[in-house]
Protein backbone atom coordinates (compact mmCIF):
# COMPACT_ATOMS: atom_id res chain seq x y z
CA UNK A 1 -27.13 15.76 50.43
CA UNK A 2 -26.60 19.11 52.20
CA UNK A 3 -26.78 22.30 50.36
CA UNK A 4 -26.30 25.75 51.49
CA UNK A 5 -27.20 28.62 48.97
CA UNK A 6 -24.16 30.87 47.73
CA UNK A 7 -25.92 33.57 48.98
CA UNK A 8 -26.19 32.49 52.71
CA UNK A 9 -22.24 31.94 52.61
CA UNK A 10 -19.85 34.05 54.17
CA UNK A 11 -16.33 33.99 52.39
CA UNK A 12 -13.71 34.55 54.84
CA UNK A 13 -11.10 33.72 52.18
CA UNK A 14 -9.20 35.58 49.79
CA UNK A 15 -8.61 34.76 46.05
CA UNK A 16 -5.68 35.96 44.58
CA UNK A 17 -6.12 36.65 40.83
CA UNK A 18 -4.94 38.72 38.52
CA UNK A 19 -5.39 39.24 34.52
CA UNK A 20 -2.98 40.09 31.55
CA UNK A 21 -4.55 40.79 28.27
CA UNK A 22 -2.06 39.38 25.04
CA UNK A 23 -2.54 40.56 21.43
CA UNK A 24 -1.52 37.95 18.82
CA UNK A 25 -0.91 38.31 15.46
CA UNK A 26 -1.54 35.84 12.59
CA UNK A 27 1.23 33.41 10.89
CA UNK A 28 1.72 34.93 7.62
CA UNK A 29 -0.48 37.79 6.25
CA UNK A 30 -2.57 39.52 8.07
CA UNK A 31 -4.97 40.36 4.84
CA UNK A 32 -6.95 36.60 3.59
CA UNK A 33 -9.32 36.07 0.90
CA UNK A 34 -11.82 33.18 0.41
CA UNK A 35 -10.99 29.54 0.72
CA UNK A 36 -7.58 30.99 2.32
CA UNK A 37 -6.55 30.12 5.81
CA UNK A 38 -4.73 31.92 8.96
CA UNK A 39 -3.45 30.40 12.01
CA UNK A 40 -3.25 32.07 15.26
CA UNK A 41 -1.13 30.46 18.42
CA UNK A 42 -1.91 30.88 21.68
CA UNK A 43 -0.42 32.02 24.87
CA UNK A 44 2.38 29.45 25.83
CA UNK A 45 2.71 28.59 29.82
CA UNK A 46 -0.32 30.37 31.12
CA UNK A 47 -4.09 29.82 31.66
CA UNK A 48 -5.82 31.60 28.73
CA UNK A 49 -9.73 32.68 29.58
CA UNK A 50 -11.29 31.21 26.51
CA UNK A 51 -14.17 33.45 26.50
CA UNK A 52 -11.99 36.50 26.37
CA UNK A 53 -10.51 35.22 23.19
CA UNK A 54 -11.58 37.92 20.27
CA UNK A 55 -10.38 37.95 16.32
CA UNK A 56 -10.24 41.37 15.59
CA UNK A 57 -10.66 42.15 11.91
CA UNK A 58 -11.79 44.77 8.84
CA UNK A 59 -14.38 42.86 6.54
CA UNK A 60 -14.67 44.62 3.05
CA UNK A 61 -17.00 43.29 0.21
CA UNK A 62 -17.02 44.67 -3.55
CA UNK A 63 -19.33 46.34 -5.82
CA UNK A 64 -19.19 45.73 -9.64
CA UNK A 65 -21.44 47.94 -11.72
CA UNK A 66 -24.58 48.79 -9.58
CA UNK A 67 -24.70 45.36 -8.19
CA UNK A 68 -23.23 45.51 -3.97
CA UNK A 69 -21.79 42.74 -2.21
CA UNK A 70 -23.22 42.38 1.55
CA UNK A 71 -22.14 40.12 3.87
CA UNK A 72 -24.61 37.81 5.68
CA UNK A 73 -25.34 38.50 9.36
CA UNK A 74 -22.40 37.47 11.71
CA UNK A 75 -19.11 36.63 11.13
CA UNK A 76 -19.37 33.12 11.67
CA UNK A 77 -21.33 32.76 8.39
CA UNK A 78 -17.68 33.90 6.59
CA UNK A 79 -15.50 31.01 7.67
CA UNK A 80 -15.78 27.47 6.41
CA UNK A 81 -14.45 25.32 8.64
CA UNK A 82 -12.57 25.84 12.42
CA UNK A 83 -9.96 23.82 13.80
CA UNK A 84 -7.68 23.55 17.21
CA UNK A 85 -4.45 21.99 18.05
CA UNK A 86 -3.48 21.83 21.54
CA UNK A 87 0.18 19.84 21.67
CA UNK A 88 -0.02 18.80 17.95
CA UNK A 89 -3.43 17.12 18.50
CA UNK A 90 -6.95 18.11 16.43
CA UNK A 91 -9.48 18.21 18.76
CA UNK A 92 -11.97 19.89 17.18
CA UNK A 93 -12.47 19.33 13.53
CA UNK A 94 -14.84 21.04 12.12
CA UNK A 95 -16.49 20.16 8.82
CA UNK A 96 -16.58 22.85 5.67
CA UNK A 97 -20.34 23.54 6.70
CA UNK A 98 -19.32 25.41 9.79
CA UNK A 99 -20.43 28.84 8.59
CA UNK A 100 -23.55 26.53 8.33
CA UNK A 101 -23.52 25.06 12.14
CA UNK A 102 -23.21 28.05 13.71
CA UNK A 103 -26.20 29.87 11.79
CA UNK A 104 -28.31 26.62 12.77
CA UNK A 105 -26.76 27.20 16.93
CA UNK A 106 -27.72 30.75 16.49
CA UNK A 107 -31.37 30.65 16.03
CA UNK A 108 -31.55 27.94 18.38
CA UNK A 109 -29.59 28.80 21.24
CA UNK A 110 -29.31 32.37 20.93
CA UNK A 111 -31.92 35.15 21.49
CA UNK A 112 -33.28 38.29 20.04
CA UNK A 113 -31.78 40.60 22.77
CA UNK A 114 -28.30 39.45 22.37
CA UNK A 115 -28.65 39.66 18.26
CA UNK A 116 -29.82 42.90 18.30
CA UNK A 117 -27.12 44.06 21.14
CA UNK A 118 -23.87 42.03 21.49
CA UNK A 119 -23.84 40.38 18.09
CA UNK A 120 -25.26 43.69 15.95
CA UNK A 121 -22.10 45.34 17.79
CA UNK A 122 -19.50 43.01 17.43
CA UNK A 123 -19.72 40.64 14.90
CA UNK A 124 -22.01 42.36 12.22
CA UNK A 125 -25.41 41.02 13.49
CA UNK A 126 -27.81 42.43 10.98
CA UNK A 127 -27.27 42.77 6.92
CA UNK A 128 -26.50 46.55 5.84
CA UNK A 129 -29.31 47.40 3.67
CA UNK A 130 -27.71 50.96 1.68
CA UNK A 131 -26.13 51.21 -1.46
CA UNK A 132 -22.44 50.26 -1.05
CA UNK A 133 -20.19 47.71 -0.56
CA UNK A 134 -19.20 46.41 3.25
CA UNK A 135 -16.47 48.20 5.33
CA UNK A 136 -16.86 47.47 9.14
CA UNK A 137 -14.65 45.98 11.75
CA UNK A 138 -15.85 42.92 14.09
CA UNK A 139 -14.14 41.37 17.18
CA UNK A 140 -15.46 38.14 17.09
CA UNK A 141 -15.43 35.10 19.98
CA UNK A 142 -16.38 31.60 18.52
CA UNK A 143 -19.52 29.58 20.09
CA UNK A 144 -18.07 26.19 19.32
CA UNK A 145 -15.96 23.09 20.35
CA UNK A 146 -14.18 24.07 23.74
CA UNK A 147 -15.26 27.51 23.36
CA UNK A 148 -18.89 25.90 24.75
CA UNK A 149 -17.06 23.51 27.14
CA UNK A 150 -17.47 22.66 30.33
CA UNK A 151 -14.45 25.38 31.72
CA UNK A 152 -13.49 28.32 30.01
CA UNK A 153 -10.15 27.85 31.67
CA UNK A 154 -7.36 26.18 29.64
CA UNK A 155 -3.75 25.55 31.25
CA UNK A 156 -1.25 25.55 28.50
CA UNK A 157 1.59 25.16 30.56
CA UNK A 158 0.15 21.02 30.90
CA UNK A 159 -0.86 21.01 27.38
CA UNK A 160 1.17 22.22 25.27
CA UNK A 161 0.43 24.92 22.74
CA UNK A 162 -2.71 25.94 21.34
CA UNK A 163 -3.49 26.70 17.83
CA UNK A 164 -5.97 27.94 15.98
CA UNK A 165 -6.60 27.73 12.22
CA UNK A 166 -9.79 29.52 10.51
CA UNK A 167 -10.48 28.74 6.72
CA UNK A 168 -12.87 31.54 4.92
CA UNK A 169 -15.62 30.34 3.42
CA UNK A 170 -16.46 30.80 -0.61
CA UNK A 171 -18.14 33.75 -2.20
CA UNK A 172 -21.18 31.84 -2.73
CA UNK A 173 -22.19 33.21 1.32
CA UNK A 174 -22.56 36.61 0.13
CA UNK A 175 -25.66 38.69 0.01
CA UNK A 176 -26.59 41.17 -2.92
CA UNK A 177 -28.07 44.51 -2.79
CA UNK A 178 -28.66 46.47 -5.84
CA UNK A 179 -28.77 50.17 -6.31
CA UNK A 180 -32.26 51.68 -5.34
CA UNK A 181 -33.77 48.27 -5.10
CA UNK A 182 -35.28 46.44 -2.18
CA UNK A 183 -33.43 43.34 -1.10
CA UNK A 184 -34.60 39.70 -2.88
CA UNK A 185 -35.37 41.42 -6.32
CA UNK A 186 -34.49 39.59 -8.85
CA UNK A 187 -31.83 40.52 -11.16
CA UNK A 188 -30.92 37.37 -12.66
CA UNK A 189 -32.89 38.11 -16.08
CA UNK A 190 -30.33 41.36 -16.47
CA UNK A 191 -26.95 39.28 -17.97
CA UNK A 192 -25.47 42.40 -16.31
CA UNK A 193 -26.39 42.45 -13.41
CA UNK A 194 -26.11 38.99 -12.88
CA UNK A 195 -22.83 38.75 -14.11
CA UNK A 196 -21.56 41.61 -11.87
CA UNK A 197 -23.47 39.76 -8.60
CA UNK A 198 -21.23 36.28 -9.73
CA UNK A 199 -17.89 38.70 -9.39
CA UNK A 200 -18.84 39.67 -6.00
CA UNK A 201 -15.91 39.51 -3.35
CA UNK A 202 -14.84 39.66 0.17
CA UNK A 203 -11.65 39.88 1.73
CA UNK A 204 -10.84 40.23 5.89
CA UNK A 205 -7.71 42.43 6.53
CA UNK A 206 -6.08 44.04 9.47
CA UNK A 207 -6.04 40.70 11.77
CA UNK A 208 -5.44 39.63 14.67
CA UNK A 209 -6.36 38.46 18.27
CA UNK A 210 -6.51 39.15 21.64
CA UNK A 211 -6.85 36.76 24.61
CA UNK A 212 -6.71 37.21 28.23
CA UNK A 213 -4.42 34.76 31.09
CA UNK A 214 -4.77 34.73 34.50
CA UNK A 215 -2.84 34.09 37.66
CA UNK A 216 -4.20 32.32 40.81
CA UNK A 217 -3.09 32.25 44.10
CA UNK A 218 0.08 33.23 43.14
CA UNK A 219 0.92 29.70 41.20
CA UNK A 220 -1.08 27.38 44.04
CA UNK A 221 -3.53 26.35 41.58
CA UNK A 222 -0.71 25.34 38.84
CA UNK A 223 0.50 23.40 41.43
CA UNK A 224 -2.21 21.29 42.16
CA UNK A 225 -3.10 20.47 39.05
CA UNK A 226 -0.15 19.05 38.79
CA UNK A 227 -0.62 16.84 41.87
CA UNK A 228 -2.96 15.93 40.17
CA UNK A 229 -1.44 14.57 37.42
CA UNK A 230 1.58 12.75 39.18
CA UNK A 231 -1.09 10.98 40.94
CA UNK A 232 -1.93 9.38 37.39
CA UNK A 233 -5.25 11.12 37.33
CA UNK A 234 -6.52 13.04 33.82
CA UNK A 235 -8.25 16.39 33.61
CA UNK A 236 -11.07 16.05 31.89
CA UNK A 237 -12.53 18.62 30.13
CA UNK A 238 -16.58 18.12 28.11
CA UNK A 239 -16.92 19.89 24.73
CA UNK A 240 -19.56 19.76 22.20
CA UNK A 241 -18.13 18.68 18.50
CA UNK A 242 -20.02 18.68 14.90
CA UNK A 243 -20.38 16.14 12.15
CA UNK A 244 -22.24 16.67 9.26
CA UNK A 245 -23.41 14.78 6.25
CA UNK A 246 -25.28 15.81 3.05
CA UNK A 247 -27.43 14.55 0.60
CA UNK A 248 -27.64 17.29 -3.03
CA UNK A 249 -30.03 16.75 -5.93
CA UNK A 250 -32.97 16.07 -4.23
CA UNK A 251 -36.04 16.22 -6.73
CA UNK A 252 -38.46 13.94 -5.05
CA UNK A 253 -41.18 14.42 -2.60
CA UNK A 254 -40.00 12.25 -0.10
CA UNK A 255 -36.43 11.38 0.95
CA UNK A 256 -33.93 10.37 3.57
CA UNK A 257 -30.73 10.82 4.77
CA UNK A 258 -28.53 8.05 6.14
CA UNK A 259 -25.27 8.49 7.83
CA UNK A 260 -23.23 6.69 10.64
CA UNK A 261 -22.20 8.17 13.81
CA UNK A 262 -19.68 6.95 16.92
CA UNK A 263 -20.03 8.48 20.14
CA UNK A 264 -20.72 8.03 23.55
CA UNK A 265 -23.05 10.71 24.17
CA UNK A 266 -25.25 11.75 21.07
CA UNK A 267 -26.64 14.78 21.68
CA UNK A 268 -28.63 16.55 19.06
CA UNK A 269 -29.32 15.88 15.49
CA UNK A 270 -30.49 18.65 13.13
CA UNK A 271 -31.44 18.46 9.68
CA UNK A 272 -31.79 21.68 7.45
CA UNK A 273 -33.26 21.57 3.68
CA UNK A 274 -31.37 24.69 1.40
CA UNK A 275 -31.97 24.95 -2.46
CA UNK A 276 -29.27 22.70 -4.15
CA UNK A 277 -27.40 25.85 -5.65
CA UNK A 278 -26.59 27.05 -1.64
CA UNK A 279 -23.02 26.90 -2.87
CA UNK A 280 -23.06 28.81 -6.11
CA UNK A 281 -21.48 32.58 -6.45
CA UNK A 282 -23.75 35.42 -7.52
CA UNK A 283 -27.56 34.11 -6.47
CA UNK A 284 -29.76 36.55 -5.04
CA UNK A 285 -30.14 38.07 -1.27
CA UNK A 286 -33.18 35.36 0.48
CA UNK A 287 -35.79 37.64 2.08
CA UNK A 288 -37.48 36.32 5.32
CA UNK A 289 -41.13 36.87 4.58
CA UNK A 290 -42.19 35.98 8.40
CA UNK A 291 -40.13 37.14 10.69
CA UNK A 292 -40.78 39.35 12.93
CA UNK A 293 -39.53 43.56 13.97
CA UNK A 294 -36.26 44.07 15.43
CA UNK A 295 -35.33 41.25 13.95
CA UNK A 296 -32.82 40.57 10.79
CA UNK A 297 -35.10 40.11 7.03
CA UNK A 298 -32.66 39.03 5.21
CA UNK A 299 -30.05 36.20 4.36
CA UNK A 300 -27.80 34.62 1.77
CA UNK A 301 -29.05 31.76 -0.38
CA UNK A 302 -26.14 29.55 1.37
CA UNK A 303 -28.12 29.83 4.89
CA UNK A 304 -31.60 29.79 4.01
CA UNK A 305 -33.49 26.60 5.26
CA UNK A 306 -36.83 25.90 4.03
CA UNK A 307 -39.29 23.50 5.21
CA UNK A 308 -40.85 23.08 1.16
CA UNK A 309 -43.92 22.48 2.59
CA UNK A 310 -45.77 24.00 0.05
CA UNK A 311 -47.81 26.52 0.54
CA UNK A 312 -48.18 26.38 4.34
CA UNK A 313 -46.79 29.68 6.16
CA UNK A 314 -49.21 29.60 9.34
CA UNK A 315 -50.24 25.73 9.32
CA UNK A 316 -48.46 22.68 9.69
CA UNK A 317 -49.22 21.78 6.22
CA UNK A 318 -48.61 18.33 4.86
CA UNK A 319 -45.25 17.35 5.14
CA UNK A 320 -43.54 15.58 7.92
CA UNK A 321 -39.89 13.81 9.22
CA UNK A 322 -38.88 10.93 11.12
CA UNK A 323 -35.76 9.59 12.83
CA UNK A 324 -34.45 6.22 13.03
CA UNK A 325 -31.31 5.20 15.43
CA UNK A 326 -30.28 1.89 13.99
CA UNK A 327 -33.70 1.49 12.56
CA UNK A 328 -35.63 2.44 15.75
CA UNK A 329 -37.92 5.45 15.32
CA UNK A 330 -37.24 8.25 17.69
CA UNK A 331 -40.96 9.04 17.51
CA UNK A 332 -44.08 6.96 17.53
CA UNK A 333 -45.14 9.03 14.67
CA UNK A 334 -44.07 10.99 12.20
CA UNK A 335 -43.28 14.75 13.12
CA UNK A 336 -44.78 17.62 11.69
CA UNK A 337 -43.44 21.31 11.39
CA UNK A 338 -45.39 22.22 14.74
CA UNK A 339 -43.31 19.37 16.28
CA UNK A 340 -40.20 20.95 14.51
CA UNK A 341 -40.63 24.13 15.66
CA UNK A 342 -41.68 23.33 19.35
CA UNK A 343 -38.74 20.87 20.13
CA UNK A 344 -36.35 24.13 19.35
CA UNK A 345 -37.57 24.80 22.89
CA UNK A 346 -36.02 21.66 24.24
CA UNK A 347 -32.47 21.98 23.47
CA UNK A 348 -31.70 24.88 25.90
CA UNK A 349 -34.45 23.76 28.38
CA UNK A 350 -36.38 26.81 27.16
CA UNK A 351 -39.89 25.68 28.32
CA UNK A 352 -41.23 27.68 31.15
CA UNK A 353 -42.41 30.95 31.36
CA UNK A 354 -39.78 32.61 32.27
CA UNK A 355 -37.25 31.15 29.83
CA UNK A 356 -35.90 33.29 26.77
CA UNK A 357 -36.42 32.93 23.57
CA UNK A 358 -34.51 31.87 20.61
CA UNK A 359 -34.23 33.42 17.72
CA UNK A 360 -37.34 32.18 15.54
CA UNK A 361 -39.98 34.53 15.60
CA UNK A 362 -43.31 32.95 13.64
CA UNK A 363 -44.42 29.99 12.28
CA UNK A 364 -44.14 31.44 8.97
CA UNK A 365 -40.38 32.61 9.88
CA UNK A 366 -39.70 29.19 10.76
CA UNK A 367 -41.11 27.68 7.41
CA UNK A 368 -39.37 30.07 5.05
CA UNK A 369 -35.91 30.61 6.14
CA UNK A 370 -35.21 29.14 9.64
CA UNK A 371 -36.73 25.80 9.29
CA UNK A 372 -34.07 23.10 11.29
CA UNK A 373 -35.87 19.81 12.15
CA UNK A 374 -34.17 18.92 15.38
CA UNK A 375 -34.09 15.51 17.26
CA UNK A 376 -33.32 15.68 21.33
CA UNK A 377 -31.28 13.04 22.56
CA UNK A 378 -29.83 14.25 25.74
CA UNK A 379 -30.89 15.76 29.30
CA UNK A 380 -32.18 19.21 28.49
CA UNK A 381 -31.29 19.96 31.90
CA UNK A 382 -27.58 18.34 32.17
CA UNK A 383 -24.92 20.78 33.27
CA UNK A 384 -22.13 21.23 30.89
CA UNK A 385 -19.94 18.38 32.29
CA UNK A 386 -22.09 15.62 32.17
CA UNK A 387 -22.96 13.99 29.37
CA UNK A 388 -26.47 12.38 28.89
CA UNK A 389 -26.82 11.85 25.12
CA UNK A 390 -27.23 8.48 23.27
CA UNK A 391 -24.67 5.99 23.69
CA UNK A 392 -23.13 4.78 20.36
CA UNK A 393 -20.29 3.44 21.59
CA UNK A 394 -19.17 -0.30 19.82
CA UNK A 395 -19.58 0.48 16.87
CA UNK A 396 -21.27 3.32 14.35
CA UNK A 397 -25.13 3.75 14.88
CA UNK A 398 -27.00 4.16 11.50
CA UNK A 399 -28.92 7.29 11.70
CA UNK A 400 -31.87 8.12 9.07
CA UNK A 401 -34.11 11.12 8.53
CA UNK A 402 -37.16 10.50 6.23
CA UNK A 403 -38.88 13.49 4.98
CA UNK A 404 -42.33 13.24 3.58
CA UNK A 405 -44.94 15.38 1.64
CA UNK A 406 -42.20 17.96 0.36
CA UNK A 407 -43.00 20.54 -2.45
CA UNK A 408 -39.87 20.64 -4.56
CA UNK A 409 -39.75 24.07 -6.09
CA UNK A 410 -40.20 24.40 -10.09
CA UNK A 411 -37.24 26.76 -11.65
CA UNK A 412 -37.15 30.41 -11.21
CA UNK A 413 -34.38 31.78 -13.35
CA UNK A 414 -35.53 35.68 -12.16
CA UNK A 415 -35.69 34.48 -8.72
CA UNK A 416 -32.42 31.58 -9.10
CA UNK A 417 -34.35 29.16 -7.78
CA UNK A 418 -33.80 25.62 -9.01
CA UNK A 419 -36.05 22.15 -9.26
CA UNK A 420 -33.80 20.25 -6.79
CA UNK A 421 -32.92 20.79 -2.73
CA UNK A 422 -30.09 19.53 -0.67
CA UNK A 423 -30.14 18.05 2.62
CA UNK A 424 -27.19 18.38 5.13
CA UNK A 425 -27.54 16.72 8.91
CA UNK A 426 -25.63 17.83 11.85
CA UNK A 427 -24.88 15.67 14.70
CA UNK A 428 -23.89 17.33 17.91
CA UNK A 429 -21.70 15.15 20.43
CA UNK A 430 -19.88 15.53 23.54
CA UNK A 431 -16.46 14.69 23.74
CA UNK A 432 -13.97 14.86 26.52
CA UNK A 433 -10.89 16.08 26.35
CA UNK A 434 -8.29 14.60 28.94
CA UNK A 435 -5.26 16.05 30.06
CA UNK A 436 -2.67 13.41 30.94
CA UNK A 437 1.03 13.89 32.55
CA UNK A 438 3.72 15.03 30.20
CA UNK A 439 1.22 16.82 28.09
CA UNK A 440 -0.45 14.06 26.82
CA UNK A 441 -3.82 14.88 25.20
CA UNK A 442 -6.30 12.09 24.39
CA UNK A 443 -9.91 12.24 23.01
CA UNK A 444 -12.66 10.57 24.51
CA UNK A 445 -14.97 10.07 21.66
């Protein structure tokens, strides 16, 4: 096959495009508290630039006595679950862990430099650390279902209408700061103070959205899409979509996980072990005892993922994890935290020198706080439209994790740390979208 580098091409054509930028408001109020929902729809009869889709919105917490709510770092960690509609049809579901995906995405596919530049700007990257509640704006672009697909061009005027519907997340995602003290003290033994952390609130006001169309070649490219389609041929667009499933009460040493999965291209699983009350209002801010400068310290108790390994912070310790696909082990032997932490490298092909970095910063970062056991099923190196994951096709593949050699933690009422853990496994798939004549939309699964 012949191939001639972009840069030794001369263009002797001429592309016409042009942008509009469209503000959109919400359906129904434009001020939502937790567990609430807005919708936002779309541009109608255009081709909307996904990645220049942004929520704009005001994030304000509450402070009760000398006790301040802080919201956790990025906005995604305030919404519980994300869905899309394009011509009446879901095609991305998300589960009510997505606050929960897209921390886990985050410190695997993102980097330092963007957290402490893009992300810090735009979408609250870092935990405020004074004494007062939250008040900041953030214009925020999701990293999820077709906004990671293979085009980040989307013709509504052969699809039908797009719309998007964002559900906040609980109160239980908050972070507490209290007056003069350093983040992670306990306060729990003051019924006060502990009472005052459990009325901690949020609420996200002033919304709305902005999202830019284009124009090409003056309606040319419209067109032959549509040729396209009265030929009887789909467009097919690839898009990564989340499952998750959870195991809670956890007070054994060794455990698994089974769930069942359908898809033609299994991508990625990740597993991520949290202290069973991850969904309970008022518990303490989690302080990340290894990570390293420039770098956020801090998180809720709702996205804190622990390996339990005991007392191992530099070492690989004792404990260790294994997959099974329909009772066939993914690994000859069981994985250890080292294994753990060096696949993260895989899943964005991030193995050479010259490759960036994620967002893990130490061993003993990973261990206490950022600790997602990961299993690689695809091409590292596929391009965005291809899919190369495990075929489960027929009918659902029984997936397993088996952990092994896990301290469970003994209760902490100063530091609200209980005697169980819970378990919650994400499965990353690619699905195509296809875009049929007379705005048909099916899902290739």
């Amino acid at each position: 096959m012949d191939y001639i580098p972009p840069s030794l091409k001369f263009a002797a054509s001429k592309l016409q495009f042009s942008r509009s930028r469209f503000r959109l408001e919400t359906q129904g109020n434009t001020t939502v508290n937790p567990g609430q929902t807005l919708t936002i729809v779309m541009p109608e009869s255009a081709i909307l630039d996904l990645a220049s889709f942004r929520l704009m919105a005001q994030v304000t917490t509450t402070k009760d006595g000398t006790i301040s709510s802080k919201a956790p770092a990025d906005f995604s960690s305030l919404i519980s679950s994300f869905s899309v509609f394009i011509g009446g049809v879901c095609v991305s579901q998300s589960s009510n862990d997505y606050g929960t995906i897209a921390r886990v995405l985050k410190l695997v596919k993102s980097s330092r430099d963007r957290d402490g530049s893009i992300d810090n700007t735009l979408t609250h990257g870092l935990i405020d650390g004074d004494n007062a509640l939250d008040d900041f704006s953030v214009a925020w672009t999701p990293q999820t279902g077709l906004w990671s697909a293979s085009t980040r061009y989307l013709p509504t005027s052969i699809t039908g209408s797009v719309v998007l519907q964002i559900q906040l997340a609980t109160q239980s995602v908050l972070c507490f700061k209290e007056d003069s003290v350093a983040f992670g003290v306990g306060y729990a033994s003051t019924a006060t103070k502990l009472a005052n952390a459990k009325l901690g609130d949020f609420s996200i006001s002033n919304i709305y959205a902005t999202c830019d169309t284009i124009n090409m070649a003056g309606g040319t490219y419209e067109a032959m899409l549509m040729d396209r389609l009265n030929a009887g041929e789909s467009l097919p667009i690839v898009y990564a979509e989340y499952s998750t499933f959870r195991k809670s009460g956890v007070t054994s040493t060794s455990h698994e996980v089974t769930c069942a999965v359908s898809s033609s291209s299994l991508d990625c699983l990740y597993t991520v072990c949290q202290y069973s009350n991850y969904n309970e209002r008022g518990i303490n801010t989690r302080v990340l005892p290894g990570v390293g400068s420039n770098t956020d310290a801090n998180t809720s108790n709702a996205l804190y993922f622990d390996a339990f390994n005991g007392s191992a912070t530099k070492t690989q310790g004792s404990m260790n994890y294994q997959y099974f696909i329909n009772s066939v082990p993914q690994s000859s032997v069981p994985c250890t935290v080292l294994d753990a932490a060096a696949d993260l490298s895989l899943i964005n092909d991030r193995t050479h020198l010259s490759s960036q970095g994620h967002m893990v910063t130490s061993l003993h970062d990973f261990q206490n706080g950022k600790a997602i056991f990961p299993c690689v099923l695809k091409n590292c190196e596929s391009v965005k439209n291809v899919r190369s994951g495990y075929d489960a096709r027929g009918s659902n593949s029984s997936i397993t994790v088996q952990f092994r050699g896990q301290t469970i933690p003994a209760v902490d009422v100063a530091k609200q740390i209980p005697a169980s853990i819970s378990t919650l496994v994400i499965a990353e798939s690619s699905q195509i979208l296809h875009i049929n004549g007379g705005r048909q939309i099916t899902i290739e699964y």
